[in-house]
N, C-alpha and C. Protein backbone atom coordinates (compact mmCIF):
# COMPACT_ATOMS: atom_id res chain seq x y z
N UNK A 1 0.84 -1.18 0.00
CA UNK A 1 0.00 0.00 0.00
C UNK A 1 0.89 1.25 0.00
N UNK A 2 0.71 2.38 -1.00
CA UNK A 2 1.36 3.62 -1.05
C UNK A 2 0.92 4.32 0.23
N UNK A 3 2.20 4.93 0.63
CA UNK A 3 1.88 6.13 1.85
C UNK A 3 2.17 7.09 1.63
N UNK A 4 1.86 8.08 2.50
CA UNK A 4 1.71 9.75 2.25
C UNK A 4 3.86 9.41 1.83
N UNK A 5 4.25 9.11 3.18
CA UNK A 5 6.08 9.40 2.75
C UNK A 5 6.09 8.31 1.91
N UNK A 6 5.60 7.45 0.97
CA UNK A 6 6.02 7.53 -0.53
C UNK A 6 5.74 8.16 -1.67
N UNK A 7 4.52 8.78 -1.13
CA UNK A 7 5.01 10.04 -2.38
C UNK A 7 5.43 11.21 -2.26
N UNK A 8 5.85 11.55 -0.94
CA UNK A 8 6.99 12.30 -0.36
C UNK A 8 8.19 12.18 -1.15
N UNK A 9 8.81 11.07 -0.78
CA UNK A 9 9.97 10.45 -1.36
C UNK A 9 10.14 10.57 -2.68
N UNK A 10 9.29 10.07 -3.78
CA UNK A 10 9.31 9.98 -5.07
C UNK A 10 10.11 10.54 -5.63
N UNK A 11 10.72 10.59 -6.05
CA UNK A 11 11.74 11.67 -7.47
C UNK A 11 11.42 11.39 -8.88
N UNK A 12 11.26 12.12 -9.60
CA UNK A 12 10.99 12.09 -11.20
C UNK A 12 12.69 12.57 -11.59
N UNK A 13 12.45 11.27 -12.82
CA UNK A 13 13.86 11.82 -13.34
C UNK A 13 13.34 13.51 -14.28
N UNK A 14 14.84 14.02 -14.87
CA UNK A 14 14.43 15.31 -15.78
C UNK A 14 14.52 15.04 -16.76
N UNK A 15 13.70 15.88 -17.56
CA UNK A 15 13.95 15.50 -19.25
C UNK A 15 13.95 17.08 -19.85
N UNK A 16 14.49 17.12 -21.09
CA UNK A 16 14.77 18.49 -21.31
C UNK A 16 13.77 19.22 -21.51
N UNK A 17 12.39 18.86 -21.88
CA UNK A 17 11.33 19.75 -22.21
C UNK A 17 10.39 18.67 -20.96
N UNK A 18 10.41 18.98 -20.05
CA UNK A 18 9.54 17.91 -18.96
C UNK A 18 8.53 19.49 -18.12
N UNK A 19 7.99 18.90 -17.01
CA UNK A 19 6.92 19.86 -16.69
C UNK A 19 7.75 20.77 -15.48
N UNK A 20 7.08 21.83 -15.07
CA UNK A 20 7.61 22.80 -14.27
C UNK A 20 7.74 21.93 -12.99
N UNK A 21 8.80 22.02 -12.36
CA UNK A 21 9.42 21.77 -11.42
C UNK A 21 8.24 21.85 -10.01
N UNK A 22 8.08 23.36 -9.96
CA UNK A 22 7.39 23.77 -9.29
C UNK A 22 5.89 23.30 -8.75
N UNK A 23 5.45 23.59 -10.21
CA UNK A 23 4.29 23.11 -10.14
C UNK A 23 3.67 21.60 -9.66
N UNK A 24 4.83 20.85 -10.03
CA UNK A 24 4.72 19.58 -9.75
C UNK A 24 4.90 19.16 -8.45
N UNK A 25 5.82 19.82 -7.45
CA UNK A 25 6.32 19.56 -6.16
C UNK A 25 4.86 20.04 -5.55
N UNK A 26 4.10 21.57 -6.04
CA UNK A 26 3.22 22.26 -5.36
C UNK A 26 2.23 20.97 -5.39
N UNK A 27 1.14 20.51 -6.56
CA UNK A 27 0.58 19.62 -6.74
C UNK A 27 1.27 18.31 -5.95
N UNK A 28 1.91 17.69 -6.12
CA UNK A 28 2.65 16.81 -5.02
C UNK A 28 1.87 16.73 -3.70
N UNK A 29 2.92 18.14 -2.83
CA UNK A 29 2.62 18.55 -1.77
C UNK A 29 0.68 18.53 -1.55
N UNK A 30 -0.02 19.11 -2.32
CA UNK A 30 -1.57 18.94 -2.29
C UNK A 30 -1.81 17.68 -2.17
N UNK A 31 -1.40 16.65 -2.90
CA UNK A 31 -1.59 15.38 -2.86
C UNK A 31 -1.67 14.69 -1.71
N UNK A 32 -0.09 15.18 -1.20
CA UNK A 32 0.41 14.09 0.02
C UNK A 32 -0.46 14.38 1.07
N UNK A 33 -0.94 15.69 0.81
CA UNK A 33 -1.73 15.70 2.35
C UNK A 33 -2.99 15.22 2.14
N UNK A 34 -3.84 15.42 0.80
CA UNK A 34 -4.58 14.77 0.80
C UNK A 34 -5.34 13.28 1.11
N UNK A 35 -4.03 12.62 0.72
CA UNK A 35 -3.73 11.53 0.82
C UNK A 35 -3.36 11.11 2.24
N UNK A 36 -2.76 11.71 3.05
CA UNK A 36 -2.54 11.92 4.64
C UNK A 36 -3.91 11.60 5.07
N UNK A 37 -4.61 12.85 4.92
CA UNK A 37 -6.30 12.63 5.61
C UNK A 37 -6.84 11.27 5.52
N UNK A 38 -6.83 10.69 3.74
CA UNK A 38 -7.27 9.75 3.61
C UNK A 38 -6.80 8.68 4.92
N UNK A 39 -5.57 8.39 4.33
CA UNK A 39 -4.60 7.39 4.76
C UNK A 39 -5.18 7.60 6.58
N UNK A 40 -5.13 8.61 7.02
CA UNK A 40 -5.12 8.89 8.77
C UNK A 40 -7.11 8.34 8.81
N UNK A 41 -7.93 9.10 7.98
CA UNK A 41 -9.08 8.43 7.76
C UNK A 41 -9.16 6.52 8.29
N UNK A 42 -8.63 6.37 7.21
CA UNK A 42 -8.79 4.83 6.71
C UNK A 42 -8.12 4.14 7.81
N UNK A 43 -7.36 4.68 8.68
CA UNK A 43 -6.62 3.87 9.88
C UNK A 43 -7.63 3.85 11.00
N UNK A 44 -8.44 5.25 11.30
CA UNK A 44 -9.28 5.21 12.42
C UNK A 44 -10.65 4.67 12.07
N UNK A 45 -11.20 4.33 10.56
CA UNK A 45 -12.58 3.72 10.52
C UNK A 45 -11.74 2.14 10.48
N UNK A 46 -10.75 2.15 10.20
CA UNK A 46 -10.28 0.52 10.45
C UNK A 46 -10.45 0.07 12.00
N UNK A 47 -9.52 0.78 12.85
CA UNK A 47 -9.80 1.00 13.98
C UNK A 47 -11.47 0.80 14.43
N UNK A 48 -11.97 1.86 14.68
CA UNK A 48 -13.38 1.74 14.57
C UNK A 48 -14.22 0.57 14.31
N UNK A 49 -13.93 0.14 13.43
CA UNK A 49 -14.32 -1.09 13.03
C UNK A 49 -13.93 -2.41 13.66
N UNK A 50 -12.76 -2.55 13.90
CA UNK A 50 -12.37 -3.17 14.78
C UNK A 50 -12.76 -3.02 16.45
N UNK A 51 -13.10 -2.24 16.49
CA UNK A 51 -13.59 -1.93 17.86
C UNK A 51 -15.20 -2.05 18.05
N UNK A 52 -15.85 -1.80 17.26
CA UNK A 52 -16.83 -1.82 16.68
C UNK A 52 -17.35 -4.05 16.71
N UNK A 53 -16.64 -4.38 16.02
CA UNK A 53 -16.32 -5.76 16.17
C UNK A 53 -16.12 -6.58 17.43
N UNK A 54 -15.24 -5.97 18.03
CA UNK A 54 -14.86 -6.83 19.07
C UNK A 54 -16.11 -6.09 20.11
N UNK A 55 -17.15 -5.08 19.94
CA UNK A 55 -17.83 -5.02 21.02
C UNK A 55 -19.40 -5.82 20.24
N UNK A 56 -19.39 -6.08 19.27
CA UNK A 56 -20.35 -6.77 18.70
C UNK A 56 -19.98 -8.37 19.04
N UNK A 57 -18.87 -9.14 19.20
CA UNK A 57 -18.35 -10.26 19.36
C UNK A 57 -18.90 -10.48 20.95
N UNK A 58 -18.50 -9.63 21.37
CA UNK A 58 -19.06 -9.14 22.92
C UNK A 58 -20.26 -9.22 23.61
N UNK A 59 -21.38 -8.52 22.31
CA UNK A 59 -22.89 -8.63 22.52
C UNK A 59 -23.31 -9.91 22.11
N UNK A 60 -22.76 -10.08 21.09
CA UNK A 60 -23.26 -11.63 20.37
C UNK A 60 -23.10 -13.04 21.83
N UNK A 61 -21.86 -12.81 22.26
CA UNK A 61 -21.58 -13.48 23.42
C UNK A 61 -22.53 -13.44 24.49
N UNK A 62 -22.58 -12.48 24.79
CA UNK A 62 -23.67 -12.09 25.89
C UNK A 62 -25.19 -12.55 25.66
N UNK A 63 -25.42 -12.38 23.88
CA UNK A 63 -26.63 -12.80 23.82
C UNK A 63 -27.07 -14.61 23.80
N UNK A 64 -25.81 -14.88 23.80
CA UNK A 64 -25.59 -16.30 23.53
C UNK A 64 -26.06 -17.16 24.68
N UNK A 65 -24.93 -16.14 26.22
CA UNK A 65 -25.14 -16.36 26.94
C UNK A 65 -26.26 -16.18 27.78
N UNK A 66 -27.02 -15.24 27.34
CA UNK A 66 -28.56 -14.74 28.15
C UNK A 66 -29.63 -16.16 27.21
N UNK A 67 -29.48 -16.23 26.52
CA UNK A 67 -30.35 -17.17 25.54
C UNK A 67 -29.99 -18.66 25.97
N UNK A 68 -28.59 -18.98 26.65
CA UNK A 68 -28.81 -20.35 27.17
C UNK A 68 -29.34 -20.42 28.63
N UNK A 69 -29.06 -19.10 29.01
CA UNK A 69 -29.41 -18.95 30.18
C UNK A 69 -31.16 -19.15 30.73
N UNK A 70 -31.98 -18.73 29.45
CA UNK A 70 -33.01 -18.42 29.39
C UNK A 70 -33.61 -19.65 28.84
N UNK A 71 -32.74 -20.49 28.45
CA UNK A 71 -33.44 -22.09 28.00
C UNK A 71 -32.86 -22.92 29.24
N UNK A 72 -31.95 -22.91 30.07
CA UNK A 72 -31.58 -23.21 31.44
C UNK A 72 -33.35 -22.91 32.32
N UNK A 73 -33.12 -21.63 32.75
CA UNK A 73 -34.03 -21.11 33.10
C UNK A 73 -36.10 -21.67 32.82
N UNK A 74 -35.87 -21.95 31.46
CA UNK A 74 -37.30 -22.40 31.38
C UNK A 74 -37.32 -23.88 31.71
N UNK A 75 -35.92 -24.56 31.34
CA UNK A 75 -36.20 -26.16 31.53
C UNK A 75 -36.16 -26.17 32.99
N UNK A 76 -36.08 -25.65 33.81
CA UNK A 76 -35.75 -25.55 35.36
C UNK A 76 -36.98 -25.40 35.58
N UNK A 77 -37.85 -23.93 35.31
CA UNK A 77 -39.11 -24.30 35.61
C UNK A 77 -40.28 -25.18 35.60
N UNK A 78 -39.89 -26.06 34.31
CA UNK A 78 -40.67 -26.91 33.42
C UNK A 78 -40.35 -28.62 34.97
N UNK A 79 -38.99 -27.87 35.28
CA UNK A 79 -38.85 -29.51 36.02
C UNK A 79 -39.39 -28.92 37.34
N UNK A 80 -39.47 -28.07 38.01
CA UNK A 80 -40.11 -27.63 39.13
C UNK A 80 -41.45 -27.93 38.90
N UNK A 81 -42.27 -27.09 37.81
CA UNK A 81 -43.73 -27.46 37.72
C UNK A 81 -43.83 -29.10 37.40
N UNK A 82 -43.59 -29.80 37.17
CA UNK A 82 -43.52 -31.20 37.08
C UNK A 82 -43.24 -31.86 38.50
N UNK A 83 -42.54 -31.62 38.88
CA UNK A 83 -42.05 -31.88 40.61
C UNK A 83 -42.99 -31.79 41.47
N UNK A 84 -43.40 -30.03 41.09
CA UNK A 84 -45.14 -30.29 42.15
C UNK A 84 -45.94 -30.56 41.60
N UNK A 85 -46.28 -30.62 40.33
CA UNK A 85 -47.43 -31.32 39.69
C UNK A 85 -46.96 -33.32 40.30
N UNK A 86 -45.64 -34.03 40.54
CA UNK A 86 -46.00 -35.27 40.88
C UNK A 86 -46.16 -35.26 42.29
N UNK A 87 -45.20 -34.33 43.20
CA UNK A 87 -45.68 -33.68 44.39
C UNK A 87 -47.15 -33.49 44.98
N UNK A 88 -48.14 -32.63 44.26
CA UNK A 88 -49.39 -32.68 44.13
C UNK A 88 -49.95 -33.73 44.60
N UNK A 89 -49.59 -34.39 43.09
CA UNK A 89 -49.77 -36.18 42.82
C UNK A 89 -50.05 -37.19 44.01
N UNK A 90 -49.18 -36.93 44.56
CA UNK A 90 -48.60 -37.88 45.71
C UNK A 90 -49.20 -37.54 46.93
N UNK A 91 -49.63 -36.34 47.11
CA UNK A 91 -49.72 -35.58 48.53
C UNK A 91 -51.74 -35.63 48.29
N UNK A 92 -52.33 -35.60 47.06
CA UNK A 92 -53.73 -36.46 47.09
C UNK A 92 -53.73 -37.45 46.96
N UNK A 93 -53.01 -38.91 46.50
CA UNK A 93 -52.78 -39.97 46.72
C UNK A 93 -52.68 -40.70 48.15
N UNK A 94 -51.84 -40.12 49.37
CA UNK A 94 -51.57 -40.20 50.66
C UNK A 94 -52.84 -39.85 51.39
N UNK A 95 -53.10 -38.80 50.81
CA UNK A 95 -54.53 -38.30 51.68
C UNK A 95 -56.03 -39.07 51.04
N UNK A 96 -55.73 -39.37 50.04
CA UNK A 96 -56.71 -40.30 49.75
C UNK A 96 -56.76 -41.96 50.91
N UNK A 97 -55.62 -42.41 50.55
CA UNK A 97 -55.34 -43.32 51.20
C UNK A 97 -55.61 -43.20 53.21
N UNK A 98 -54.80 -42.05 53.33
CA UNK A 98 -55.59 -41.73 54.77
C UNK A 98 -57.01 -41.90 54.98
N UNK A 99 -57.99 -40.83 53.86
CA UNK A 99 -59.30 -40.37 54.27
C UNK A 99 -59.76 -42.39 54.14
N UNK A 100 -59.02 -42.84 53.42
CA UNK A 100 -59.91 -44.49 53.35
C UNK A 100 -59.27 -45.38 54.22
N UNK A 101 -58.57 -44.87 55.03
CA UNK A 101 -58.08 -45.52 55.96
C UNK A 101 -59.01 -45.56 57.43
N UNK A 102 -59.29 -43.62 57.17
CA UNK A 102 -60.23 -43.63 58.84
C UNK A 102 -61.36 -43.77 57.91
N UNK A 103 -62.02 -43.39 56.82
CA UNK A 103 -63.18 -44.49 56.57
C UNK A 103 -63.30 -45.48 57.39
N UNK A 104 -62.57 -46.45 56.76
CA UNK A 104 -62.44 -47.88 57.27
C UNK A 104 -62.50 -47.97 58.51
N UNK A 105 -62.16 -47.48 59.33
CA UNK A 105 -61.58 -47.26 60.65
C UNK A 105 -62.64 -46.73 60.90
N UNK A 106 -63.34 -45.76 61.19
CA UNK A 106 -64.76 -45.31 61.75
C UNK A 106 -66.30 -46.68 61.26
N UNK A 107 -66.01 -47.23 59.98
CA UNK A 107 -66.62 -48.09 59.53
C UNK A 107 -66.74 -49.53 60.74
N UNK A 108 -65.19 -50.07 61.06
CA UNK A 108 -65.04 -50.68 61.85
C UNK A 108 -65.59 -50.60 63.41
N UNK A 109 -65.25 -49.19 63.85
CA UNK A 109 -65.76 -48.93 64.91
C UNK A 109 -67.53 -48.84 64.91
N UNK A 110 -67.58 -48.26 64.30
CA UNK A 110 -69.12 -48.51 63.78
C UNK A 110 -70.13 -49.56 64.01
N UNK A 111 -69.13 -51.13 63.66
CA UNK A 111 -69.42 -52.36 62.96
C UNK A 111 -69.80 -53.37 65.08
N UNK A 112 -68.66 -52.57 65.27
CA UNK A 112 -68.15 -53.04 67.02
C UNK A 112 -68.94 -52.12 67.70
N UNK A 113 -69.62 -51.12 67.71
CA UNK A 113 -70.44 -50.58 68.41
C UNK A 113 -71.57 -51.01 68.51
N UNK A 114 -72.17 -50.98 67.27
CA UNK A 114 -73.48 -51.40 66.59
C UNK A 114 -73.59 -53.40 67.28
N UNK A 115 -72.10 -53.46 66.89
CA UNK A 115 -72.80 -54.84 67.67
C UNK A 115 -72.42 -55.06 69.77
N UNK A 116 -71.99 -53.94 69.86
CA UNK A 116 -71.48 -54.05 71.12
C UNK A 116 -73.34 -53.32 71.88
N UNK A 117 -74.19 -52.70 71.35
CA UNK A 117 -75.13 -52.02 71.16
C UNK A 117 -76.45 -53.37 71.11
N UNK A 118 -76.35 -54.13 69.73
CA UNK A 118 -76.72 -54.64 70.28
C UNK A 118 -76.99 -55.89 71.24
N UNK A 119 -75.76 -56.57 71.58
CA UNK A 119 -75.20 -57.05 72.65
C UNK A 119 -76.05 -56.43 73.95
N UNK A 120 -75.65 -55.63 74.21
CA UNK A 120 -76.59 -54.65 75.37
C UNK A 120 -77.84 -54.46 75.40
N UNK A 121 -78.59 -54.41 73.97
CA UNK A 121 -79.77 -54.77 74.13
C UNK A 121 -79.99 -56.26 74.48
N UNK A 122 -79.71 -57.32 73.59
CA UNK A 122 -80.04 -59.11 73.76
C UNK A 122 -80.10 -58.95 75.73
N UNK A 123 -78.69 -58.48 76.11
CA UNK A 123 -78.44 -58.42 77.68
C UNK A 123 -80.01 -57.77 78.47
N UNK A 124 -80.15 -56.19 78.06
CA UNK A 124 -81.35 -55.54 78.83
C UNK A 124 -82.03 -56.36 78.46
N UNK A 125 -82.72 -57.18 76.99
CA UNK A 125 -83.96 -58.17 77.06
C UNK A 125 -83.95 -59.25 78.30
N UNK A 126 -82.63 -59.80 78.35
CA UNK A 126 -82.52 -61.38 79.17
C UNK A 126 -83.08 -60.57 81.10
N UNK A 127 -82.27 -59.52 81.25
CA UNK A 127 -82.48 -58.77 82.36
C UNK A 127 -83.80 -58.75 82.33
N UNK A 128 -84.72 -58.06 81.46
CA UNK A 128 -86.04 -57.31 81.43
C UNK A 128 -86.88 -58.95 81.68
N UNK A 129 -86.46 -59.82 81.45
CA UNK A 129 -86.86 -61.15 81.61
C UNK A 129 -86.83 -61.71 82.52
N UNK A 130 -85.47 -61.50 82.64
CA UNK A 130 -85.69 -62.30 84.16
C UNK A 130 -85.93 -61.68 85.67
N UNK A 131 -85.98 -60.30 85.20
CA UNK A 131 -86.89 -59.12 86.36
C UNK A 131 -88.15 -59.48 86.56
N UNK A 132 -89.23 -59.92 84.91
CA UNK A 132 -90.22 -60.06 85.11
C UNK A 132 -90.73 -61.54 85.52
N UNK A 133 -89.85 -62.42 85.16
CA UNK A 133 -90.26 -63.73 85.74
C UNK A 133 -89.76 -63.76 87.09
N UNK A 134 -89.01 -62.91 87.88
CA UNK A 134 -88.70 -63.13 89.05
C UNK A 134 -89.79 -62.22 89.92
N UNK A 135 -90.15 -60.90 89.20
CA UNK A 135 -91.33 -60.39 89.72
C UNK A 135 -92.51 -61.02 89.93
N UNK A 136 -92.65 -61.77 88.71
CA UNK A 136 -93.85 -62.66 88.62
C UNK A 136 -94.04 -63.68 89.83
N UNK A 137 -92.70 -64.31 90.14
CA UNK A 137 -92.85 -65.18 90.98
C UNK A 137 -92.69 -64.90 92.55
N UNK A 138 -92.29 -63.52 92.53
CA UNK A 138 -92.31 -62.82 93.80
C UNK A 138 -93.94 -62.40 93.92
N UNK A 139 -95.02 -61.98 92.74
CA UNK A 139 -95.96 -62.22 93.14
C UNK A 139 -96.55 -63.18 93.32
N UNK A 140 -96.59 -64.53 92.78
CA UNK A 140 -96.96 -65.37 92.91
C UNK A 140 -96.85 -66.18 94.60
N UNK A 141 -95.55 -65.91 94.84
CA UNK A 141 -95.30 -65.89 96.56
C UNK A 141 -96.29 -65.40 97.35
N UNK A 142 -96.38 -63.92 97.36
CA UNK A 142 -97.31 -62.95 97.61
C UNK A 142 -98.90 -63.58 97.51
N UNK A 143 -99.26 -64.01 96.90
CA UNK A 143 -100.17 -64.46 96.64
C UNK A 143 -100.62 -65.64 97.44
N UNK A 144 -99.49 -66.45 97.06
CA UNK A 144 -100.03 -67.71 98.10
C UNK A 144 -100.16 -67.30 99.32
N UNK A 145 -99.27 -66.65 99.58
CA UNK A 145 -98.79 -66.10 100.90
C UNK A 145 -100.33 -65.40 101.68
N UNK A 146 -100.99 -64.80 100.83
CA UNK A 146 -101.87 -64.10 101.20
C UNK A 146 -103.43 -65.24 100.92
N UNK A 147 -102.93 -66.10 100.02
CA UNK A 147 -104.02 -67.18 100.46
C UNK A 147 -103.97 -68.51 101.51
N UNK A 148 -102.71 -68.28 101.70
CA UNK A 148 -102.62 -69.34 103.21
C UNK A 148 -102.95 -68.46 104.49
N UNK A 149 -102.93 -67.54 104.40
CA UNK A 149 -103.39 -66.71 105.28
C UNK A 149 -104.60 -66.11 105.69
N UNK A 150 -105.19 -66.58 104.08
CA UNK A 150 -106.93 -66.10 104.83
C UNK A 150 -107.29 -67.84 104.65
């Protein structure tokens, strides 16, 4: 690539009818600086660009990283809501199993009352029986008792 100090440098040979000296160094000189700007230009949008780059390499990274982060992030939730959804699961399963447990269990007691119940009745009948056949025969005592006597 030509630089401003190579066409600084340059020399034209002379020839006997060749162009004004002057004019040519003046034009030159216009050049080189022109060419300076460029040249000083083209180094800082290179620059720029490069900088420009490495902070885009940067974002791209970052977005890379927020985007796995954010599929991390949803599969995490996805296994949490699954966890208490079998959690859930399990915790009406147990309580099912409880509520049919004291079912059962009040059913049972139920079963032993009802017959302990009526047990206690068959008993008050045999009692109520043998109150009245013993009453009976306590009147019947009474009775004789009161016909040996008249």
């Amino acid at each position: 690539m030509l630089t401003p100090l190579d066409i600084h440098n340059k020399e034209f040979k002379r020839s006997f009818r060749g162009y004004k000296e002057d004019e040519v160094d003046e034009f030159l000189d216009g050049v080189i600086k022109d060419y300076e700007t460029l040249y000083r230009d083209n180094i800082e949008r290179k620059e720029t660009i490069e900088r420009l780059n490495s902070k885009l390499e940067h974002y791209q990274h970052m977005e890379n990283t927020l985007h796995s982060t954010l599929v991390i992030a949803q599969e995490t939730a996805e296994e949490v809501k699954l966890n208490a959804k079998k959690e859930t699961e399990l915790i009406i399963k147990e309580a099912e199993i409880s509520a049919q447990k004291l079912v059962e269990e009040a059913l049972a007691k139920v079963r032993r009352m009802t017959g302990e119940y009526e047990e206690l009745q068959k008993q008050s009948k045999v009692f109520r029986t043998r109150l009245r056949t013993l009453l009976q025969a306590q009147m019947e005592m009474l009775n004789n008792v009161d016909e040996d006597e008249n």
